[in-house]
Protein backbone atom coordinates (compact mmCIF):
# COMPACT_ATOMS: atom_id res chain seq x y z
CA UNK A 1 4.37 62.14 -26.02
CA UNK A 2 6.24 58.99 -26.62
CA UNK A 3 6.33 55.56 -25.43
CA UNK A 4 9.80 53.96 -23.78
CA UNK A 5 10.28 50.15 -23.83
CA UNK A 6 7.49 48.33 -22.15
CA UNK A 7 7.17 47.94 -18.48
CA UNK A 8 6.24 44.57 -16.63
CA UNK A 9 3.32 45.21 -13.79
CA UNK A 10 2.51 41.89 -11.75
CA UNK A 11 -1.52 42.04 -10.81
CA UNK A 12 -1.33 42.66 -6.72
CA UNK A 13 -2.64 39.93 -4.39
CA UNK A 14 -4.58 41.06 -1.38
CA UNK A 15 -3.14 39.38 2.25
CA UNK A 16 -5.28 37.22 3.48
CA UNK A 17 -7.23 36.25 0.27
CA UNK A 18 -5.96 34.38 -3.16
CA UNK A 19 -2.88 34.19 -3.98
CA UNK A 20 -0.64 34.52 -6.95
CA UNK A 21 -0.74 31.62 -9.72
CA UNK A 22 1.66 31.29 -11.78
CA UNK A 23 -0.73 31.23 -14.96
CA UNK A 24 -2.02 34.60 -13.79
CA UNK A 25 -2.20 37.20 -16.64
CA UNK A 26 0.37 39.54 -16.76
CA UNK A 27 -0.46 43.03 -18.02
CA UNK A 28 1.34 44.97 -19.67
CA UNK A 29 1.67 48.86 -19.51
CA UNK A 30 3.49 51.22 -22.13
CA UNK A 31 4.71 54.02 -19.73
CA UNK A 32 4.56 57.47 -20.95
CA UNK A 33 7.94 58.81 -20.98
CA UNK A 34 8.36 62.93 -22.14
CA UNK A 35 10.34 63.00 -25.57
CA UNK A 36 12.10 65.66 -24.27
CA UNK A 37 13.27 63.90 -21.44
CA UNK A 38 14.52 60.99 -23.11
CA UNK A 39 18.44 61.90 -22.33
CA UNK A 40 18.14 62.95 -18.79
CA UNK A 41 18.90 60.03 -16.20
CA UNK A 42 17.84 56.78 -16.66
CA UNK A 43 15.19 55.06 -18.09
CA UNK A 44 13.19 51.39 -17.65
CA UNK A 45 14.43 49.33 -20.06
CA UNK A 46 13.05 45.98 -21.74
CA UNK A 47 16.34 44.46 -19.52
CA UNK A 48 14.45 45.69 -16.14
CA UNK A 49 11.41 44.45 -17.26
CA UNK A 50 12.46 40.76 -17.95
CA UNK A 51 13.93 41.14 -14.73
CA UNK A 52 11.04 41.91 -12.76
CA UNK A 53 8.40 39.61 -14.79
CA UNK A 54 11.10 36.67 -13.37
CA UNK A 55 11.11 37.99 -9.82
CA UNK A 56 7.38 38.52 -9.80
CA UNK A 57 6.66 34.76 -11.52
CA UNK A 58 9.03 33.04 -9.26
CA UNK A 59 7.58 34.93 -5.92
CA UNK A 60 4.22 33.99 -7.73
CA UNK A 61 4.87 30.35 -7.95
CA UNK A 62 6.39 29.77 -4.63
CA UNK A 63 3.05 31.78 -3.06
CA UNK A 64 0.97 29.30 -5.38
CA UNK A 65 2.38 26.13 -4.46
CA UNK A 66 2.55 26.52 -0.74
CA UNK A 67 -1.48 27.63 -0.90
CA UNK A 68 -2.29 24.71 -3.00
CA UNK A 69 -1.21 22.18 -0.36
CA UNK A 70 -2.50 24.02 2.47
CA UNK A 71 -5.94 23.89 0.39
CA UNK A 72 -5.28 20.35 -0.62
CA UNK A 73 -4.82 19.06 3.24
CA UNK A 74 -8.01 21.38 4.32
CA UNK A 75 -9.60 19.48 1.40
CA UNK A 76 -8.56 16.05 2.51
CA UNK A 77 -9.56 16.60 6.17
CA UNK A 78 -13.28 18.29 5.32
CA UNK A 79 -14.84 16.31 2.53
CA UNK A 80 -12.33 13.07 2.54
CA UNK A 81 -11.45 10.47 4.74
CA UNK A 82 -7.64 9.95 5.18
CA UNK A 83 -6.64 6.79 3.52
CA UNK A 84 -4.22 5.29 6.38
CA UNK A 85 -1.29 2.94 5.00
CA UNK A 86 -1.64 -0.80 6.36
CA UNK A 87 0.57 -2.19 8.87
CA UNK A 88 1.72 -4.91 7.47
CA UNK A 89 1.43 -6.75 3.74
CA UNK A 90 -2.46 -7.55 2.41
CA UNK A 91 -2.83 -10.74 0.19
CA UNK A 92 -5.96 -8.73 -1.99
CA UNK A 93 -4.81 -4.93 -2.00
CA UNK A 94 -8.62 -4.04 -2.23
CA UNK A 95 -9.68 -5.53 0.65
CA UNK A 96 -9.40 -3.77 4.34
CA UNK A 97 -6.78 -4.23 7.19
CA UNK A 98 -7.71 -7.38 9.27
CA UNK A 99 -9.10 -6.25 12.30
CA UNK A 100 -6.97 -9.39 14.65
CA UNK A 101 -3.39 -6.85 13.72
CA UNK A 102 -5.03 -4.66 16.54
CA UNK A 103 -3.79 -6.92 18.84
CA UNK A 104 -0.40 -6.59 17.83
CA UNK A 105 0.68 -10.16 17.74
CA UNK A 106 4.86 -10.48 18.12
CA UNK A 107 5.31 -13.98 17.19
CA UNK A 108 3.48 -13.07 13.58
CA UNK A 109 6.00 -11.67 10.96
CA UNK A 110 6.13 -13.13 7.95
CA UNK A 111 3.66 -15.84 8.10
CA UNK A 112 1.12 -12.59 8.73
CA UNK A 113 -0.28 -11.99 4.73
CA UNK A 114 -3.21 -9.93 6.00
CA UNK A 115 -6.08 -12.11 4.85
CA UNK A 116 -9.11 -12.25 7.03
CA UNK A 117 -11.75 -10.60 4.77
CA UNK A 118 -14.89 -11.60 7.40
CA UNK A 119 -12.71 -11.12 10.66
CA UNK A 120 -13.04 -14.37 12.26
CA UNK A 121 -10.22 -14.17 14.21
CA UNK A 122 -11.18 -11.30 15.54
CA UNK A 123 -14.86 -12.25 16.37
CA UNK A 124 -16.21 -13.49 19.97
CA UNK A 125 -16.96 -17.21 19.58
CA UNK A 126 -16.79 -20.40 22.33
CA UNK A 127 -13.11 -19.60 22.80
CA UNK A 128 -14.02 -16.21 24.33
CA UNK A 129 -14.08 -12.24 23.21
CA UNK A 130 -12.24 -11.34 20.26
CA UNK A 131 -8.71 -11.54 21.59
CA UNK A 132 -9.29 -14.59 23.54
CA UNK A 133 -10.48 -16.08 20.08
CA UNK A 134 -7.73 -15.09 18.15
CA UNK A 135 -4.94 -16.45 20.31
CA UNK A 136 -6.76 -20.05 20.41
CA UNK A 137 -7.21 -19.93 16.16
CA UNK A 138 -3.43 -19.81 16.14
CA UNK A 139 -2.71 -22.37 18.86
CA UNK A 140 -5.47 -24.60 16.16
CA UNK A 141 -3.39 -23.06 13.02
CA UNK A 142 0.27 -24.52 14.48
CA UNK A 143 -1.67 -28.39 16.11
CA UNK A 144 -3.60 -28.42 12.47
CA UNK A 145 -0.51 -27.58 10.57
CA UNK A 146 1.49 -30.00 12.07
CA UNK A 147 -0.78 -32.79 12.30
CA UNK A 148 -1.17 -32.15 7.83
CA UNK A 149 2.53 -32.21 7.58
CA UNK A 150 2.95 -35.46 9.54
CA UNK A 151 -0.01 -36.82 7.47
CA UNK A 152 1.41 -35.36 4.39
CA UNK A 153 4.48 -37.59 4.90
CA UNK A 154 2.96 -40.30 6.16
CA UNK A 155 0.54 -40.57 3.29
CA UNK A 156 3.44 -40.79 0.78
CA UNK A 157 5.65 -42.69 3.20
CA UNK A 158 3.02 -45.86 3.13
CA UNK A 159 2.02 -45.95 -0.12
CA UNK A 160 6.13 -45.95 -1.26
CA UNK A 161 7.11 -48.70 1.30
CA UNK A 162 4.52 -50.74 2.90
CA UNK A 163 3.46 -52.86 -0.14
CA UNK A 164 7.22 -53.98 -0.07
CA UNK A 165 7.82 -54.03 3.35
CA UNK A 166 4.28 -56.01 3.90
CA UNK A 167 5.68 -58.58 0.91
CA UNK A 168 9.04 -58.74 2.34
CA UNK A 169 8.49 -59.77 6.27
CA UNK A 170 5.63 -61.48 5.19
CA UNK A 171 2.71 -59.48 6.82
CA UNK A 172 -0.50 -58.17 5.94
CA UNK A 173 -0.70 -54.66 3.60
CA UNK A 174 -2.83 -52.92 4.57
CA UNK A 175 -3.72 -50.10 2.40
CA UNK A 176 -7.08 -49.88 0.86
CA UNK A 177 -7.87 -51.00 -2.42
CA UNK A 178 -5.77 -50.51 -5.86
CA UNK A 179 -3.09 -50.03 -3.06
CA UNK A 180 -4.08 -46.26 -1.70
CA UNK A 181 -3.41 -44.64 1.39
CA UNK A 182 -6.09 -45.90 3.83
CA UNK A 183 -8.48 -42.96 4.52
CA UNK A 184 -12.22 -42.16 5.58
CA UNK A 185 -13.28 -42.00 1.99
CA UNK A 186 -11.81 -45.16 0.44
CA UNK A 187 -12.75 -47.12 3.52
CA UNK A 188 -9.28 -47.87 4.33
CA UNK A 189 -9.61 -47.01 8.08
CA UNK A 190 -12.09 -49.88 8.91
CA UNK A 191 -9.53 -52.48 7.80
CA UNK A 192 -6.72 -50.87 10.20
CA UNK A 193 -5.80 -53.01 12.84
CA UNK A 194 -8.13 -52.45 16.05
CA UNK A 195 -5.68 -50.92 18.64
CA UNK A 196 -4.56 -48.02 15.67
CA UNK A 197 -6.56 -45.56 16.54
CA UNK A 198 -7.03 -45.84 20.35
CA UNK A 199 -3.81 -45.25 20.59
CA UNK A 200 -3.80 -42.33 18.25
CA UNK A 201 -6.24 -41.24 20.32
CA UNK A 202 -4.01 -41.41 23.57
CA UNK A 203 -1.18 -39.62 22.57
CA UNK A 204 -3.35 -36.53 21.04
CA UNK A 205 -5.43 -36.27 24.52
CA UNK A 206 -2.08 -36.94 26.45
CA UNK A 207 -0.34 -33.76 24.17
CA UNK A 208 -3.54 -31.59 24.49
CA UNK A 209 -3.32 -32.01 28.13
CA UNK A 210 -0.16 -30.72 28.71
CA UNK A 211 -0.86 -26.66 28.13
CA UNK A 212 -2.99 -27.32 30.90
CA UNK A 213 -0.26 -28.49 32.56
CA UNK A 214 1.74 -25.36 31.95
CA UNK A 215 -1.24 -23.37 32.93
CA UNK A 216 -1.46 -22.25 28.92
CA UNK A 217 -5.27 -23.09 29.56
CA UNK A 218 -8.26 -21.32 30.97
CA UNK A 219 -10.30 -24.53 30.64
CA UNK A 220 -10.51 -27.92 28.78
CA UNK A 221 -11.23 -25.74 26.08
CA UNK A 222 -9.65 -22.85 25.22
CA UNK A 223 -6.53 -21.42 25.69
CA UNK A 224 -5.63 -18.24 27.65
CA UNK A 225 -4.14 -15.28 25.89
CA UNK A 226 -0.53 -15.28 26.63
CA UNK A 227 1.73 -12.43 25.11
CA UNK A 228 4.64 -14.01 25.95
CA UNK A 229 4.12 -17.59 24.88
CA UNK A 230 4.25 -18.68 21.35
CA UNK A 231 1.49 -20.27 20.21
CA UNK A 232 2.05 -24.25 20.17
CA UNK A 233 4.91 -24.25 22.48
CA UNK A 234 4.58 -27.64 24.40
CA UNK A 235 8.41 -27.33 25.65
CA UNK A 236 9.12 -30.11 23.53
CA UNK A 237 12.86 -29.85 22.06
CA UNK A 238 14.67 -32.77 23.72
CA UNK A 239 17.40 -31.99 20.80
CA UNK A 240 17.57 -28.96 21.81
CA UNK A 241 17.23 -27.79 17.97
CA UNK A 242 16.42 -24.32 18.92
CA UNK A 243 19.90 -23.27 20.35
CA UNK A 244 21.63 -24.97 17.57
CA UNK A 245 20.04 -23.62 14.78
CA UNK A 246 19.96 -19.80 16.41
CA UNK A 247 24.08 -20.94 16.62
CA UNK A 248 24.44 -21.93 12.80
CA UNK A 249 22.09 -19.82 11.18
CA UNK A 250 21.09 -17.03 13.26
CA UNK A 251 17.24 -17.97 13.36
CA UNK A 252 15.53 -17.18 16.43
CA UNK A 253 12.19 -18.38 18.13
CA UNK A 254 10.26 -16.24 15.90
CA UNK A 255 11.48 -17.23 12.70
CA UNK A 256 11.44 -20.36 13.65
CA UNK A 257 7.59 -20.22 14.28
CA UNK A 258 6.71 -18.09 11.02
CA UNK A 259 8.57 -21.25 8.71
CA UNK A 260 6.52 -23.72 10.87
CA UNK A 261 3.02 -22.17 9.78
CA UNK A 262 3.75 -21.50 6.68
CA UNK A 263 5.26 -25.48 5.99
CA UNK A 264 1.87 -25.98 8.18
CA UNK A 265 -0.26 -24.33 5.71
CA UNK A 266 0.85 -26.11 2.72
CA UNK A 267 0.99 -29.31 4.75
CA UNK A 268 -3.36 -28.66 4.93
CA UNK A 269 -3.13 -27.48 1.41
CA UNK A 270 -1.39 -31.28 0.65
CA UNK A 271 -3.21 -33.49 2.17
CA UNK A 272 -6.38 -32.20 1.24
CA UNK A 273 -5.04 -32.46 -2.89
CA UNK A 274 -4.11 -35.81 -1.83
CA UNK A 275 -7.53 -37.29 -0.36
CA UNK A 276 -9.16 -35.15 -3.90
CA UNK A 277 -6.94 -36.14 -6.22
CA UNK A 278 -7.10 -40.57 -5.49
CA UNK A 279 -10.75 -40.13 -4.69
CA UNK A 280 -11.01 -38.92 -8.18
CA UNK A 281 -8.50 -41.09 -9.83
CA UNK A 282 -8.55 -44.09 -7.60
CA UNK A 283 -4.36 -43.94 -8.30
CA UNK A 284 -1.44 -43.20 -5.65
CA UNK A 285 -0.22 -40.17 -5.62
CA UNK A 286 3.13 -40.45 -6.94
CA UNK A 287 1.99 -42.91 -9.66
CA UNK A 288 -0.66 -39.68 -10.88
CA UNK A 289 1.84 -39.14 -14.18
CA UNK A 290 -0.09 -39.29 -17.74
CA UNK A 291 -2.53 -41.89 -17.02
CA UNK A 292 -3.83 -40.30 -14.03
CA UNK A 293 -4.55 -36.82 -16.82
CA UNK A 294 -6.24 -39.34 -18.81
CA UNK A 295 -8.52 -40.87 -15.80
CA UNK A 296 -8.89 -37.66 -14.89
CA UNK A 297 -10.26 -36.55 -18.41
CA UNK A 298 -12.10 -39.61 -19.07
CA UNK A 299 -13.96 -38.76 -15.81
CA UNK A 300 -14.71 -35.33 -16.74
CA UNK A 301 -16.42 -36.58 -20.11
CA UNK A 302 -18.77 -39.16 -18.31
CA UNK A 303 -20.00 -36.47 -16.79
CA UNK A 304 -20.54 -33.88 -19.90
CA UNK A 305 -22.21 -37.29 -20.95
CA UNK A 306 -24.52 -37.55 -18.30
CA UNK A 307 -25.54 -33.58 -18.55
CA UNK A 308 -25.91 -34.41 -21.90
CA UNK A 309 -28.43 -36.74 -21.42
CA UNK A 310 -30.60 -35.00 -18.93
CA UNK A 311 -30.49 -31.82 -21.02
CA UNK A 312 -30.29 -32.76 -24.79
CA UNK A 313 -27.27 -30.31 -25.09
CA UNK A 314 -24.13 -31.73 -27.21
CA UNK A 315 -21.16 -30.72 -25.20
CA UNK A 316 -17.50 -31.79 -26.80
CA UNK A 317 -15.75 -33.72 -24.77
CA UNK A 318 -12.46 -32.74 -23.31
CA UNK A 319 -9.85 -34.45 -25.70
CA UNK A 320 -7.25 -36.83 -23.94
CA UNK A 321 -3.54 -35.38 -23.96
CA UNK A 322 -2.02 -38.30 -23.82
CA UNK A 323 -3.80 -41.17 -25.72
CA UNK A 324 -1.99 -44.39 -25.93
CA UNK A 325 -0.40 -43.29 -22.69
């Protein structure tokens, strides 16, 4: 008995159970063929067999794939929890979703960075429950924003001009000493003339008052959630800036909202550097070029001094970058 040209067998796969994979073994079979019998019909052929080892491996690897994700999402649902894609951007990628987006806030687009890694403005407090808190933090965000943008300006503003202005018309300056911006912590507010700040006074109670007016308020307090009102709309636009910029530039209400907190924010993030930065350096702001860096320095090594001192240590001191200066 002889042997024709080997025969391709695919290894069955039972319905119901595994599958085919397409790194399953394929055995191979010699089939028997009677010598004598060699020149009557046909025979299989080594062509027949490629053939059927390609038909076999490609049914095998379709069958395998489509089992493998059915077992991957039966994995995923059993012994993992589905990792759900945020709804908007998150300013640390490890931490979770903020908890106030549940609320689905449509005046926030892009000022919205997704940072609130305790949830407070999601958390009950004076203002009320969680939602009731969240809408008065942002009525605080846009007041506090704008109130560090006007002093922002302001602080530059009178340190530029009043000196000259105070020279020129022949009245008293009245910034605090080494000619600073007149603050709590240089002492500058105690020399401001005595009707300043009652009157500052006024006009803040006079524009907190007026939500109330509106019926924006649910007390002297807080303010009541309002979907449709944006937060920090007094009705104040005697220019009537809104239509003409919507006109020239296509901006609407809520874009015009989402540039206001975010010039807000860095208005708090100025005027805090500013009150840091001259309480350090005892220099204006805008005069804080090289000599201010070498203050700043010589301030850091009085202190390495004193630590020093108390602890026997020998700390080098920060060199000055710009000596002579």
């Amino acid at each position: 008995m002889a042997f024709s040209a080997p025969a391709f067998v695919v290894p069955a796969s039972p319905v119901g159970s595994s599958v085919l994979a397409l790194d399953a073994p394929l055995r191979v079979a010699q089939v028997p063929v009677d010598s004598a019998s060699t020149d009557k019909g046909p025979q299989i052929t080594s062509v027949h067999g490629v053939a059927l080892l390609a038909l076999g491996g490609f049914a095998s690897h379709r069958l395998s794939r489509k089992h493998r994700r059915a077992a991957n999402v039966v994995a995923r649902r059993f012994f993992a929890k589905e990792v759900q894609k945020p709804k908007g951007p998150l300013a640390l990628p490890m931490l979770p979703e903020p908890e106030y987006r549940q609320y689905a806030d449509p005046f926030l687009a892009e000022a919205d960075v997704g940072f609130d890694p305790l949830n407070l403005a999601s958390t009950t407090s004076p203002f009320g429950d969680g939602k009731a808190a969240y809408w008065n933090y942002r009525e605080a965000e846009v007041k506090h924003g704008r109130l560090a943008m006007l002093a922002a300006l302001g602080w530059i503003a009178a340190e530029t001009f009043q000196p000259q202005l105070a020279a020129r018309y022949g009245l008293p300056d009245e910034l605090a000493t080494g000619e600073l911006a007149p603050s709590i912590l240089n002492g500058g507010l105690l020399g401001l003339p005595s009707l300043f700040l009652p009157v500052v006074l006024m006009i803040a109670s006079w524009i907190e008052l007026a939500p109330q007016r509106k019926d924006a308020r649910s007390s002297t307090v807080s303010y009541k959630p309002q979907i449709g009102r944006v937060p920090g709309d007094y009705g104040f636009d005697p220019l009537d800036l809104e239509v003409q910029i919507r006109s020239i530039f296509g901006f609407d209400k809520v874009w015009l909202h989402n540039a206001e907190l975010k010039h807000g924010r860095l208005g708090m993030l100025a005027i805090t550097a500013f009150v840091a930065q001259e309480v350090l350096l005892k220099i204006p702001v805008l005069r804080q070029d090289e000599r201010g860096v070498d203050v700043a320095v010589e301030q850091v090594d009085q202190a390495i001094d004193a630590i020093d001192r108390l602890s026997g240590l020998s700390i080098p001191d920060v060199p000055v970058p710009f000596p002579g200066a």
